[in-house]
Structure formats: C-alpha cells, structure tokens
Protein backbone atom coordinates (compact mmCIF):
# COMPACT_ATOMS: atom_id res chain seq x y z
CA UNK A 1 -0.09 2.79 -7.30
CA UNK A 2 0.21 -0.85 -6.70
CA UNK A 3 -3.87 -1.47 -6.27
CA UNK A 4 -6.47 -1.30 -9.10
CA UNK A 5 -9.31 1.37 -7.78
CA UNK A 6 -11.98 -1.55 -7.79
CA UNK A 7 -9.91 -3.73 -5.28
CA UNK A 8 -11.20 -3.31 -1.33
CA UNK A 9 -9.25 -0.55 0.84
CA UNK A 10 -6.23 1.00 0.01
CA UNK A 11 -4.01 4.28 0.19
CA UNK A 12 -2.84 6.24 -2.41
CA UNK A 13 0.20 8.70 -1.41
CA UNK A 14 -0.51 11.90 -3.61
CA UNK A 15 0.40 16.06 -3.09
CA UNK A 16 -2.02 19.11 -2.81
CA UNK A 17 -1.81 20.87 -6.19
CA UNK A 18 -3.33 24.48 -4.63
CA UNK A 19 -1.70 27.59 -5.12
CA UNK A 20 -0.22 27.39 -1.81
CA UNK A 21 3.22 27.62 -0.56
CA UNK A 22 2.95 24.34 1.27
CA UNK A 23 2.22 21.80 -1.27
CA UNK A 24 0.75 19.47 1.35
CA UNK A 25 1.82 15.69 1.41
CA UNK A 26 -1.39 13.75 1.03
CA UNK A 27 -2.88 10.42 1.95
CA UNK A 28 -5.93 9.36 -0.04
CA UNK A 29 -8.20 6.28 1.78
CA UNK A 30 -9.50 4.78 -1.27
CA UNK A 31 -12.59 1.95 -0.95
CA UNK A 32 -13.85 0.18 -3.63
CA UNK A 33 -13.02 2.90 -6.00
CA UNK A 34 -14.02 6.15 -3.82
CA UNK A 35 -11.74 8.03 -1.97
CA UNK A 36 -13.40 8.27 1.41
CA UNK A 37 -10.93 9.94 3.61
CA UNK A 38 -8.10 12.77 3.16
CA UNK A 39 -5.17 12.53 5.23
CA UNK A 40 -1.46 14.04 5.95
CA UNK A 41 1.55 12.37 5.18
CA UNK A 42 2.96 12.93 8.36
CA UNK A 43 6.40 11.63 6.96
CA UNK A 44 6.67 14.65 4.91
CA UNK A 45 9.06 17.48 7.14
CA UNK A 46 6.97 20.18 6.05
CA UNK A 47 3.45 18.61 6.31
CA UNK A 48 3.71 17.26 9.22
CA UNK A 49 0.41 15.93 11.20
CA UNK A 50 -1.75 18.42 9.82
CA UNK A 51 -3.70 19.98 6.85
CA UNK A 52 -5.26 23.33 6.28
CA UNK A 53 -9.35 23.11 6.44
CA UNK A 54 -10.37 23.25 2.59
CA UNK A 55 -7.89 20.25 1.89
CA UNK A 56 -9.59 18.68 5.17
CA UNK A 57 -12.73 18.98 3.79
CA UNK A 58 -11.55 18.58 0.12
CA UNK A 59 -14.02 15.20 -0.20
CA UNK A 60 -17.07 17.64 -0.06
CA UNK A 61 -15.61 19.19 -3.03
CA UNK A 62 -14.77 16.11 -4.80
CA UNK A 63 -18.41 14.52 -4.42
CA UNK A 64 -20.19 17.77 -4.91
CA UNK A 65 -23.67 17.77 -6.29
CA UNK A 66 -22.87 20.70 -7.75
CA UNK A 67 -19.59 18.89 -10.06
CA UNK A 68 -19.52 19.17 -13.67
CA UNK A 69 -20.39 15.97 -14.89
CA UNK A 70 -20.55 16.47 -18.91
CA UNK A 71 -19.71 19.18 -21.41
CA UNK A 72 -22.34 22.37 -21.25
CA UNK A 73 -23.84 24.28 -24.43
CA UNK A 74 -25.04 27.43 -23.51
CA UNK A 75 -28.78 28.21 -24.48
CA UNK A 76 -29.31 31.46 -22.66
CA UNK A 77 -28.60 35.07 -22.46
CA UNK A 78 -24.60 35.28 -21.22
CA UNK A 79 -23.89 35.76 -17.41
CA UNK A 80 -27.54 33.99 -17.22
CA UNK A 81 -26.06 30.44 -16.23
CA UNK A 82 -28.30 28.47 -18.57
CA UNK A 83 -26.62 25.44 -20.65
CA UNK A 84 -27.71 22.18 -21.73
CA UNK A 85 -26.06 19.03 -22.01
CA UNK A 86 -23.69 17.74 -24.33
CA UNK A 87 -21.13 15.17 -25.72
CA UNK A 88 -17.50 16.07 -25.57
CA UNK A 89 -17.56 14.85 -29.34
CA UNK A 90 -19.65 17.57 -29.80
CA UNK A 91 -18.20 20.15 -27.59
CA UNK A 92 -14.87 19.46 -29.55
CA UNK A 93 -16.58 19.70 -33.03
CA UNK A 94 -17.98 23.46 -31.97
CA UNK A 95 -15.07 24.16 -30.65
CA UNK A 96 -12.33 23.43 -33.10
CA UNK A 97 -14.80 24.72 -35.86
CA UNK A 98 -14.96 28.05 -34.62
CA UNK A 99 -11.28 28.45 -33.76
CA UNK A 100 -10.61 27.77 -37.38
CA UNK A 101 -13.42 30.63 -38.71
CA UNK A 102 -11.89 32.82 -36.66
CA UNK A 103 -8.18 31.99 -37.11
CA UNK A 104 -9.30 32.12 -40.84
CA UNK A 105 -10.57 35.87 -40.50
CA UNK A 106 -8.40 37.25 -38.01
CA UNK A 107 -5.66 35.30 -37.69
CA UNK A 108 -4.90 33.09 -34.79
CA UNK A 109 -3.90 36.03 -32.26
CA UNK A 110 -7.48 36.67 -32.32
CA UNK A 111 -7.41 33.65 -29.25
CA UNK A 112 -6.33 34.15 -25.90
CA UNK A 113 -5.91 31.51 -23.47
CA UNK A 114 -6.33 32.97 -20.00
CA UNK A 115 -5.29 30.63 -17.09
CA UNK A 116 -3.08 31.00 -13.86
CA UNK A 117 -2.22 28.63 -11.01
CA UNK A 118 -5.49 26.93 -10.33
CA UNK A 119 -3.74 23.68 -10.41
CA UNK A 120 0.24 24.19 -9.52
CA UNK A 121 0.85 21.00 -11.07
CA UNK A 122 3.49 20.91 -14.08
CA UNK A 123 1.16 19.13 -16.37
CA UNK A 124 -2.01 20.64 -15.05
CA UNK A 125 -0.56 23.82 -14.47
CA UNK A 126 1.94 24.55 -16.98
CA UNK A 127 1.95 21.66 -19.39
CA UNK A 128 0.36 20.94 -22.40
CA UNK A 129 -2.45 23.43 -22.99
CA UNK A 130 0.36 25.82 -23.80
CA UNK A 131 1.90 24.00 -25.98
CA UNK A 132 -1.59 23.69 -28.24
CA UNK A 133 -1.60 27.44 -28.10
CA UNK A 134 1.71 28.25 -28.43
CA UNK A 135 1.68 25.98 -31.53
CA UNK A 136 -1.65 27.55 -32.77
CA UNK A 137 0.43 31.07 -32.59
CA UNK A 138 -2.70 32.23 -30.49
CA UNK A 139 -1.71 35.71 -28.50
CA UNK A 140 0.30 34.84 -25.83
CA UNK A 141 -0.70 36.58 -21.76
CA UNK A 142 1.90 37.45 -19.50
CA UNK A 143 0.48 35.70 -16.19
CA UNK A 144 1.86 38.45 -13.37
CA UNK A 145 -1.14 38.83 -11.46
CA UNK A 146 1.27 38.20 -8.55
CA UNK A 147 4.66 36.80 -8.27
CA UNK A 148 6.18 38.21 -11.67
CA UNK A 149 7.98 40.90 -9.03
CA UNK A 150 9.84 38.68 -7.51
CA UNK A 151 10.51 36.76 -10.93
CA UNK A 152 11.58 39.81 -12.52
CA UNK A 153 14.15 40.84 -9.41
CA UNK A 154 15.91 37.74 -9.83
CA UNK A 155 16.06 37.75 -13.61
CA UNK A 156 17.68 41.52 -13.22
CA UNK A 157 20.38 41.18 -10.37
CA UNK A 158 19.90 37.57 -8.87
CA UNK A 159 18.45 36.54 -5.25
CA UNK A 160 19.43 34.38 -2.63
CA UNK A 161 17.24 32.84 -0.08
CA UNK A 162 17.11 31.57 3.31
CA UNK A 163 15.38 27.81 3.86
CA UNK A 164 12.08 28.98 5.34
CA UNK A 165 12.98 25.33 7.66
CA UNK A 166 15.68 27.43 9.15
CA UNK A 167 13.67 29.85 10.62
CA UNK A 168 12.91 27.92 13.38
CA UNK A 169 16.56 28.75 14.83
CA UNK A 170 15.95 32.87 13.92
CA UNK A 171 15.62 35.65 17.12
CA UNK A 172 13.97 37.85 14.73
CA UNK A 173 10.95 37.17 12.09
CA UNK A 174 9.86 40.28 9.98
CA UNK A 175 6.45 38.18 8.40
CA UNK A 176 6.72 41.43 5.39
CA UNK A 177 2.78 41.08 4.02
CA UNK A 178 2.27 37.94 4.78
CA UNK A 179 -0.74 36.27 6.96
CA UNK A 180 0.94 32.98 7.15
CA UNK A 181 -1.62 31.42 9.84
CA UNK A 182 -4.44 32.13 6.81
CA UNK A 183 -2.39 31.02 3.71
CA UNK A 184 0.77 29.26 4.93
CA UNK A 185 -0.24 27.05 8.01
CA UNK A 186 2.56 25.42 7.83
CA UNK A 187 5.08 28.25 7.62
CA UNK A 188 3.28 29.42 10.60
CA UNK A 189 4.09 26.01 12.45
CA UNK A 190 8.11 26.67 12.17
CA UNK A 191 7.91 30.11 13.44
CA UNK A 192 5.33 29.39 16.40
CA UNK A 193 8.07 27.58 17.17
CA UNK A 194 10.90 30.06 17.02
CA UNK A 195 8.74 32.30 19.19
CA UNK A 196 8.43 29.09 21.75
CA UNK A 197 12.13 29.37 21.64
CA UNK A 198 12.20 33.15 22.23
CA UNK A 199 11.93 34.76 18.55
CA UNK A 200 10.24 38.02 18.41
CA UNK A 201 7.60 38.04 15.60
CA UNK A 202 6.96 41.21 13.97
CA UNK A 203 4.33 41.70 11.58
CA UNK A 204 3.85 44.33 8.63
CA UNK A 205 0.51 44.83 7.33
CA UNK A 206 -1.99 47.16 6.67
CA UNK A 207 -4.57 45.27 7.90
CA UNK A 208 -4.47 43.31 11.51
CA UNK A 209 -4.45 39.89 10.33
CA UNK A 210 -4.86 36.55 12.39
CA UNK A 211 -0.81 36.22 12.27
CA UNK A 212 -1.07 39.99 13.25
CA UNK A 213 -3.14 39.49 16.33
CA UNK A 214 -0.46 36.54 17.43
CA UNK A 215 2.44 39.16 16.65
CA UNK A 216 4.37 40.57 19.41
CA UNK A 217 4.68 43.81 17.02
CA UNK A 218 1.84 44.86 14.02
CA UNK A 219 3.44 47.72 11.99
CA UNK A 220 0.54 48.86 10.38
CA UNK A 221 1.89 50.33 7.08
CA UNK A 222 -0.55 51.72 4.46
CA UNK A 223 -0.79 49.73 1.36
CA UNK A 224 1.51 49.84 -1.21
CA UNK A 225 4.21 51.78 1.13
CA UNK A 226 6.31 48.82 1.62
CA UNK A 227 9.60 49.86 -0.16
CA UNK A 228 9.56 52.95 1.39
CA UNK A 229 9.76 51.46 5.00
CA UNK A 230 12.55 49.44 3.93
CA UNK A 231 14.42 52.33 2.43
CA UNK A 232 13.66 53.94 5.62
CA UNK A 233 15.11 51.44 7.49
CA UNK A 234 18.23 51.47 5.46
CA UNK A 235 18.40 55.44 6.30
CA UNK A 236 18.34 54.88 9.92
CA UNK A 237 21.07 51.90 9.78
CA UNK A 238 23.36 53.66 7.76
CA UNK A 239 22.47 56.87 9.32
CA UNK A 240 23.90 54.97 12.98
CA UNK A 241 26.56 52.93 11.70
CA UNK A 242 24.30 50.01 12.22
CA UNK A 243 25.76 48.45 8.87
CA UNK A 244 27.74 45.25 9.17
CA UNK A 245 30.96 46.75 7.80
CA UNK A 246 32.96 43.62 7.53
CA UNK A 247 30.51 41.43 5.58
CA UNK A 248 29.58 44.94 3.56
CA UNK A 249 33.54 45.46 2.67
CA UNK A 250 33.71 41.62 1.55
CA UNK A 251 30.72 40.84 0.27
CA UNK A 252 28.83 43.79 -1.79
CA UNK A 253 29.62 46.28 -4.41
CA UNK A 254 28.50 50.13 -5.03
CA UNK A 255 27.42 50.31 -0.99
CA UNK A 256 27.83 53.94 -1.69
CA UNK A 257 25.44 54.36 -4.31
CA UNK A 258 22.76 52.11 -1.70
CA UNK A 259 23.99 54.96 0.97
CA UNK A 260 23.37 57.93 -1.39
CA UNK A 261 19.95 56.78 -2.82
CA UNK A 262 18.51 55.91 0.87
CA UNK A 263 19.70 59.83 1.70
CA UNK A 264 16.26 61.52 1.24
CA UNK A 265 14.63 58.66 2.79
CA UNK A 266 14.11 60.11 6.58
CA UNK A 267 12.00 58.97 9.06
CA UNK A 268 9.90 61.70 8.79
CA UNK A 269 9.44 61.38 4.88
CA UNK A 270 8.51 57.57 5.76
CA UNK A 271 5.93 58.71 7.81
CA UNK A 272 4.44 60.50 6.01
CA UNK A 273 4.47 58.27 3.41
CA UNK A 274 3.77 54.71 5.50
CA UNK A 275 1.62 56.92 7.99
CA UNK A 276 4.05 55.12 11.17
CA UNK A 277 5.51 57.08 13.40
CA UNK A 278 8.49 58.43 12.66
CA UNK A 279 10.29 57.03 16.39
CA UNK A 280 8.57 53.32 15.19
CA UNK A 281 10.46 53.22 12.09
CA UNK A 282 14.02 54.28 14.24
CA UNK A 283 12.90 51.29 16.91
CA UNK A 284 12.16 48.95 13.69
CA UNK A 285 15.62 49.36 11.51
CA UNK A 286 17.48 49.41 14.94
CA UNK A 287 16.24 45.80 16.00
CA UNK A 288 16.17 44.50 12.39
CA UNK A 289 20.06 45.34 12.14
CA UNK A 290 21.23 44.78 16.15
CA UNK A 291 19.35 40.92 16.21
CA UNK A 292 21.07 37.97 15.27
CA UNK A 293 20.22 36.15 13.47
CA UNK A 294 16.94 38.03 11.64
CA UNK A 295 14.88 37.21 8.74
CA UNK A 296 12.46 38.65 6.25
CA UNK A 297 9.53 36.29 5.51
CA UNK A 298 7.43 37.93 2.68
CA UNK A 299 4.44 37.27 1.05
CA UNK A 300 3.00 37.95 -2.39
CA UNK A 301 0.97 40.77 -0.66
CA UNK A 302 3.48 43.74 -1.13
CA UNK A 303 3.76 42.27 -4.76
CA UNK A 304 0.67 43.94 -5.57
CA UNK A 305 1.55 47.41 -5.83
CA UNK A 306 3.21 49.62 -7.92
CA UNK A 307 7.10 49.63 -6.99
CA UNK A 308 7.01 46.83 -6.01
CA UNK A 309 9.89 45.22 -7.47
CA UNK A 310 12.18 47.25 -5.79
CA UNK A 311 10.37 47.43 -3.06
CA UNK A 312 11.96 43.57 -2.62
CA UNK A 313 14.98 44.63 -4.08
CA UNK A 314 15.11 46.67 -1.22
CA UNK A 315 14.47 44.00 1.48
CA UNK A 316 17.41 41.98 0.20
CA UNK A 317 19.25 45.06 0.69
CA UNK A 318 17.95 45.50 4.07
CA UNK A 319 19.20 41.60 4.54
CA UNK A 320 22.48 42.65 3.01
CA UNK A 321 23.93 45.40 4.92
CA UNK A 322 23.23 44.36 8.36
CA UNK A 323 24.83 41.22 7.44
CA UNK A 324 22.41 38.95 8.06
CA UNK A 325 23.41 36.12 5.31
CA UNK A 326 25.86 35.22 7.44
CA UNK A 327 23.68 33.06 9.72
CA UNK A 328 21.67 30.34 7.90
CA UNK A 329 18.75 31.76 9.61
CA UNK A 330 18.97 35.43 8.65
CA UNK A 331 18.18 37.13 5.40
CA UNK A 332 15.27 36.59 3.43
CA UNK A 333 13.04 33.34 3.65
CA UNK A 334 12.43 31.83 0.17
CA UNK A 335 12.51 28.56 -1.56
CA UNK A 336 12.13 27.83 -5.17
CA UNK A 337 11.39 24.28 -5.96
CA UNK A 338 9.07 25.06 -8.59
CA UNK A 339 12.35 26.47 -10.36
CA UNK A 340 13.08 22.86 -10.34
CA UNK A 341 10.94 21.74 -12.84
CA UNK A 342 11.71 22.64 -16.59
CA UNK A 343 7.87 23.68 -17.20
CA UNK A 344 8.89 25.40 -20.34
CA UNK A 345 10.55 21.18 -21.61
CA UNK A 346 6.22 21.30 -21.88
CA UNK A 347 5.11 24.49 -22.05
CA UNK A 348 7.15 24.38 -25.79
CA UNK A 349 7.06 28.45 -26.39
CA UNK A 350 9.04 26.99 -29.49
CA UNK A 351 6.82 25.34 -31.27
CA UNK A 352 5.16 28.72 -32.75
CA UNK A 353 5.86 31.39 -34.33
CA UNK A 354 8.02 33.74 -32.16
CA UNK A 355 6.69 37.37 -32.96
CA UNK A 356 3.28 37.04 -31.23
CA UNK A 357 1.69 39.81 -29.25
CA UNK A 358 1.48 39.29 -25.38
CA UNK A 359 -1.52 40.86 -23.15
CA UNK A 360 -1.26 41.31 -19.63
CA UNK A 361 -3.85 38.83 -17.57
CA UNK A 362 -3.89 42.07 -15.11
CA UNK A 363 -5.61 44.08 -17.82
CA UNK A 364 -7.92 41.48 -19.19
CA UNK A 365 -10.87 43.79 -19.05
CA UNK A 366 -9.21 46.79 -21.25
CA UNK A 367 -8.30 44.25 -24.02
CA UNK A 368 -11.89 42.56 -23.98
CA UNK A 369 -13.57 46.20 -24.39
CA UNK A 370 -11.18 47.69 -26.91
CA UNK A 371 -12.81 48.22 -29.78
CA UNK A 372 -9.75 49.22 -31.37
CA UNK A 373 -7.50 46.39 -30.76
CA UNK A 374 -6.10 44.83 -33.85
CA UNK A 375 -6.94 42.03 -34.08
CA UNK A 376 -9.65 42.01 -31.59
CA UNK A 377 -9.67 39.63 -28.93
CA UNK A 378 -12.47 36.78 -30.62
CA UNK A 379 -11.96 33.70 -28.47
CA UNK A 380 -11.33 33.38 -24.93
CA UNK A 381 -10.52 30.28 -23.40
CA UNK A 382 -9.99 29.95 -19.79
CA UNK A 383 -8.61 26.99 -17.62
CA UNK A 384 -7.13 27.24 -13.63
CA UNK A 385 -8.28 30.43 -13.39
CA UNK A 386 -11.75 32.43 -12.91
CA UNK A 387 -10.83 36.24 -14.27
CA UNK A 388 -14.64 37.61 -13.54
CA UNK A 389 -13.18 37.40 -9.94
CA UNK A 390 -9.50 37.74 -9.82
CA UNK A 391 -9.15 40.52 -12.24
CA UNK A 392 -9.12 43.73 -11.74
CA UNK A 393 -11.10 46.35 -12.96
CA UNK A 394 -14.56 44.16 -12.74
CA UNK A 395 -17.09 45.75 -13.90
CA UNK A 396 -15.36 46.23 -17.38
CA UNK A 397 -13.89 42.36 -17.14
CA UNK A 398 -17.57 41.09 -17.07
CA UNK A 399 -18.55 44.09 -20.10
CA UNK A 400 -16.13 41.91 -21.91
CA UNK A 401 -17.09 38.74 -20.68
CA UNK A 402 -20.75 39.67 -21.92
CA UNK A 403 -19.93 40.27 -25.41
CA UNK A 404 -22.09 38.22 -27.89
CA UNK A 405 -18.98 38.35 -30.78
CA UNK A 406 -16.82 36.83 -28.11
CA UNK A 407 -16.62 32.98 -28.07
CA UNK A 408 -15.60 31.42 -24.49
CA UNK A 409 -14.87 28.37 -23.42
CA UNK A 410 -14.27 27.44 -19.79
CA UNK A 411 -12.51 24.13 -18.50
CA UNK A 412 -13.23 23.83 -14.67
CA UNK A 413 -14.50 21.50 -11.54
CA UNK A 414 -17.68 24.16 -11.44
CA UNK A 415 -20.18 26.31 -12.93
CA UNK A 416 -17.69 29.44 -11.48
CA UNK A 417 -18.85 33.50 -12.32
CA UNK A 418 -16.71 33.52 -15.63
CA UNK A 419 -18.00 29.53 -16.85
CA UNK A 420 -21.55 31.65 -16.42
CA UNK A 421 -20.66 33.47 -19.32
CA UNK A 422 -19.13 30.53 -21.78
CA UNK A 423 -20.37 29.61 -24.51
CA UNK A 424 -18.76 26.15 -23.62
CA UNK A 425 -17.93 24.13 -20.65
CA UNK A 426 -15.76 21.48 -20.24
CA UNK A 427 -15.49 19.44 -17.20
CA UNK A 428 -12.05 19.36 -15.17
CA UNK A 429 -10.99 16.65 -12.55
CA UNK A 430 -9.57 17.85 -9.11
CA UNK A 431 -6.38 16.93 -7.83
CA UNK A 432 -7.26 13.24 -6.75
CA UNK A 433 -8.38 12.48 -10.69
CA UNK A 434 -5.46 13.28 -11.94
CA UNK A 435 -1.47 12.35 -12.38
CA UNK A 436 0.93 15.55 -12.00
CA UNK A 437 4.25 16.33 -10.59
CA UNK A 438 4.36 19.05 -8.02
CA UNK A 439 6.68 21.69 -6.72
CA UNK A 440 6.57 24.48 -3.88
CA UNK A 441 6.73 28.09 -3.71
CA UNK A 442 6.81 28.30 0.25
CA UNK A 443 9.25 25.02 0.75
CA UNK A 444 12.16 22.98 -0.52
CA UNK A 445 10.57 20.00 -2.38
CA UNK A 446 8.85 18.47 -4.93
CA UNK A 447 5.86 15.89 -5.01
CA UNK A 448 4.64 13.52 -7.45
CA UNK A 449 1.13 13.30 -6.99
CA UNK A 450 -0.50 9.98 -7.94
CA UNK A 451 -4.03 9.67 -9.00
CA UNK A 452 -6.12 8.12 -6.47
CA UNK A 453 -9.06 7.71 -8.20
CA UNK A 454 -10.90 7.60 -11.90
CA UNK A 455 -12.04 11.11 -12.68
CA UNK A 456 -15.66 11.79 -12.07
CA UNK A 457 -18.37 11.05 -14.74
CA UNK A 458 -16.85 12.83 -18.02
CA UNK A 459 -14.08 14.73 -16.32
CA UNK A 460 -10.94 15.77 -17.93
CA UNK A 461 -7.81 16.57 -16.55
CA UNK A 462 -6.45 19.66 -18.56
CA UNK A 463 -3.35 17.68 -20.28
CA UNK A 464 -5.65 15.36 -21.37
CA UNK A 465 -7.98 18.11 -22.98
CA UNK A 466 -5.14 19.53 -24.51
CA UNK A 467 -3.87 15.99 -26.45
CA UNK A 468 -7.77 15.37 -27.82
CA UNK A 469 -7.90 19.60 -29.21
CA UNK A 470 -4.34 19.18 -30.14
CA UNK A 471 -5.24 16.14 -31.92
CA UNK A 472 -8.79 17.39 -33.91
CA UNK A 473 -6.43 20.58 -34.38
CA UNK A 474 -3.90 18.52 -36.34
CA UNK A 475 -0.86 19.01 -34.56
C-alpha cells in the first residue's frame, strides 16, 4: 500500500468482493488506522462515479456493534443463539479434536464443507479452505445453486459472448431474467444509455421489476417457461424466413435438426405454456430477428429452473440464426473474467484422494435428514455462505441444522440464522481486512484488492483460517 495503517490520512485502492457482476473499483479513506469513508474509483470504465447503496454504506457494516469480535462456544439449546466466549486456541483445539473422532469412526466423508460466493475473491472465495478439505478427503459439494447452467452449456458445446461494454452501441436489449437496476447498477448504466441513443429495452420476467417498470416492453413469462419462449421464437423466425441465411450457411452446422426440433413449438403451444399471447410471441421473435444489431442480456434468474440449461442453449441459438454475432453488439452479453483466474492452482482437488462422494449444496436439507446415508453427514462446516436461508427446502435444512449428533462450525462477519445453530463460531474479516484478487462475472476485468485496514478485534480472513486448521491438522 505504500502507508503503514497508523500513519495520518491516506487511500487505499481496493475491489468489492460481493457476488455481484460489477466487482466495483473501490477507494478506502483510511485515518489513523480506520477506514472512514468508501469511495468509487472513478478511473475504473465500469465503475465509474458511482456505487450501489450496501457498498455505500458498507462502513456501517464494517464497525457494526453487532461484529464478531472472538471465537463463540455454544452453551444453549441449537437455533437458540446462546454462546460464550472463547480463544481461537481453544476453538481450534475443539475443533480439530472432533474432526479426528469422527474421521476416526466414519471416515473423513463424514465432513462437508458447505460454502458459496460470499466473498468472490480467489483466496477468500475459492482458495485455501478447499484445499484443507480436499486434502482431508472430506465429501466434496457441487456448488450449483446458480450459475452451474451456464457452466455446464459451455463445458458441453462451447459459448461465445458479447462485451456487455458494447451494448451501449445495440438497437435492441432483450434484459432475459435479469433486474439489472437491483443487482447490476452498473450494467444498467450502459444500457440507459443505449436507450438515450434510441435502443428499445425489452424486459422478460415474471415479475415487474424496477428495470421492468423502466422497460419500453415487460413480457411477463411465467417462471421457469423461459426456453420455451425462445424455442418459440425460433418457430416463428424460421417459420417466416426471418433466419439470416448467409451467416447460417457459413457459420453453423445441423440448422436442420434446430428447424425440426423447434417444429412443435407454435405460438399457441408457447402460450399456453408461457401464458403470453400467442400474437406477443409473433411481435417478439419478429423484432428480435429484423433489429440490428440485438442482444440477449441474461441473468442467473432463468438459471433456476428445471431446463434450464437448454433453455440458454437455446438463446445462443436464438443469437445464432438471426445472425446477430455479426455485429459486436448483437448476440448474447457475457463476460468471464473470473475464468481468468486458475482457482483450481488453489483450490488443489489433487491433493486427495480422487473417489470421494459429492452432495449437491441445492439438496443440503435431504442429506442432513437422511438417516440412511452412508456415512452420515457428522460435521458441517460452513464459510461464505448462510444455507438456513439460501437453501431450499427450509424447513427440513434447519431439521438438519438442529441435530444434536451434528457438529457445526460457522466462519462469518455475523451471528447469521445458520451460525445460530453452530456449535462453533469463528470470526471472518470483510472485504477491507483482507488481501484477495478479484474477478467479474458481469464485466471484463480483474481487481486486486488491497487490504485497507487490520482486521477487526480477532478476525480472520478465511485463507488465513485455513493455514492455522491446515497446520494443527498436519498437512
């Protein structure tokens, strides 16, 4: 950084490590070792002069009263919220000693670590802690609570992407379930102004969001119907010759097959099934394919629902045969920094054993309630995520949670619904505490965030937790 935290005024230059397409470009006012303002870098393209509110405000989270200071044991009933005090020597001892009971009885698959994208930051994100775990041989969870749809499409026939910067210079925006004003501020900057410029905005959600209400169309699809629209669409372009022949000919192979399989798909049927008008559909795949350039701007929204893999797989298609890749601001709107970064150089999948069972995060609550599951989930621990919340299925998630035989710890900034039910706590640092390197899922770049000030009483960052349990583990 240049400046020791104890010297006057300064200014750290750091990144926002949210789950957030952005990945904001910060500047942290630092005096005399407290970080007393929050800023944007407004040298960054993307971040321009402008956060979102929680990063605006993110010094009331910082210097919350309500912080974890020190390590918590718990004293009371679980889900209760009652803990004492204590030392991370001795939040270590208790926690290394049981892991080694129960990797002793049950084998080290009997520990799950549970964690998503609560920090995006390599090392805080997708660093270390996996390593310990993966080195353990602990059961490993496939993390697809949103996103793995669009990892698994490219893994099976390969994407390509429009710059979401280019969208500024496209006559046509489909925003496909995504409220960009409410989760991508920034996104919504570059197409405010493309509409400025003339742009037609047209939104698809089931529900009327803010970006909705500032929409010149809302296509108000029911949930989970998205892939059938789109093969609607295709019906009604192939249906008129509305295909871009030329770039079809050159550029594509077994069009025919896309032709035959889109068949059935009539607006009527996608009515029905979408619960649009069947004339709205027509209007919609008529634009889509007769504006130049257009682009598909999706969100992890649509991801959420059965089919939904091909329901992108069917977008691209949609971007494919009216030709749209032919303009650098047509197609699909995507970026992939975070591909970037090797994660896995840290994550080290290869330092265990390679036959290891894998759980789905999504179904968290059926494995913690099986009584039959060999071996049975004994140890939970949970960092960057909060699964009482985010999972599915609640009601059985906190049955599990609840379990006496089950021993949880929880790393994290707060006492959060699923730390009320740990047997341990260990305190995290936020973003400012801590050093990380960070890429985008909505943009282009990558960050290296700089810590702008010492972590907060006993806080931990999680790579640092993971070198001291790594260390009493033996590793």
């Amino acid at each position: 950084m240049g400046h020791r935290a104890d010297q006057g005024e300064h200014v750290v230059r750091t990144a926002c490590s949210h789950d957030c397409p952005d990945a904001c470009a910060l500047l942290v006012t630092v005096q005399n070792g407290r970080a007393v303002n929050v800023a944007p870098n407004s040298a960054h393209t993307i971040t321009g002069r402008h956060l979102c509110v929680k990063v605006d405000n993110y010094l009331e989270r910082v210097y919350s009263p309500d912080r974890l200071r020190t390590p918590l044991l718990r004293t009371g009933p679980k889900g209760t919220g009652e803990f004492v005090p204590i030392s991370w020597e001795e939040a270590l001892d208790a926690i290394v000693s049981r892991w080694r009971e129960i990797v002793a009885d049950d084998g080290p698959e009997a520990i799950v670590p549970y964690s998503y994208l609560g920090s995006m930051g390599v090392l805080s994100g997708f660093g270390t802690m996996h390593a310990v775990f993966h080195r353990m041989g602990a059961t490993r969870l496939e993390r697809t609570i949103c996103g793995g749809q669009k990892r698994g499409l490219k893994e099976l026939v390969g994407s390509v992407m429009t710059d979401p910067e280019h969208l500024e210079d496209a006559r046509m925006i489909l925003a496909w379930g995504m409220d960009m004003i409410s989760t991508s501020v920034h996104t919504w900057d570059i197409v405010h102004r493309a509409m400025q410029r003339g742009a037609r905005l047209i939104v698809i959600d089931p529900v009327r969001s803010r970006t909705a209400a500032k929409a010149h169309l809302h296509v108000p699809i029911n949930p989970g119907t998205d892939g059938a629209l789109a093969l609607g669409m295709l019906h009604v372009i192939f249906r008129d010759g509305l295909e871009d022949h030329d770039y079809v000919r050159r550029n594509t192979t077994a069009i025919d097959e896309l032709r035959q399989h889109v068949e059935g798909w009539s607006p009527e049927r996608v009515g029905r099934e979408t619960g649009l008008p069947p004339p709205q559909v027509i209007a919609l795949a008529r634009e889509f394919a007769t504006t130049r350039p257009a682009c598909i701007r999706y969100g992890i929204g649509l991801q959420r629902a059965a089919g939904a893999g091909m329901a992108l797989r069917a977008l691209q298609c949609l971007a494919t045969a009216t030709g749209q890749w032919r303009y650098a601001a047509g197609g699909v709107a995507d970026a992939n920094s975070l591909g970037l970064l090797k994660r896995e150089a840290l994550m080290r999948a290869d330092l265990g054993p390679q036959a290891v069972r894998t759980l789905n995060m999504i179904q968290v609550g059926r494995w913690l309630t099986d009584p039959d599951l060999r071996p049975p989930i004994r140890a939970l621990y949970v960092w960057n995520a909060n699964p009482a919340v985010i999972a599915p299925d609640q009601t059985r998630v906190l049955q599990g949670l609840a379990r006496e035989d089950l021993f949880t710890v929880v790393h994290d900034q707060f006492v959060t619904d699923t730390a009320r039910y740990a047997d341990i706590i260990l305190p995290a640092t936020t973003m400012l505490e801590q050093e990380d390197l960070l890429g985008s899922w909505g943009f282009n770049y990558v960050a290296l965030g700089r810590r702008a000030v010492e972590p907060l009483a006993e806080a931990k960052s999680n790579s640092e937790v993971a070198r001291v349990l790594a260390a009493r583990l033996g590793f």
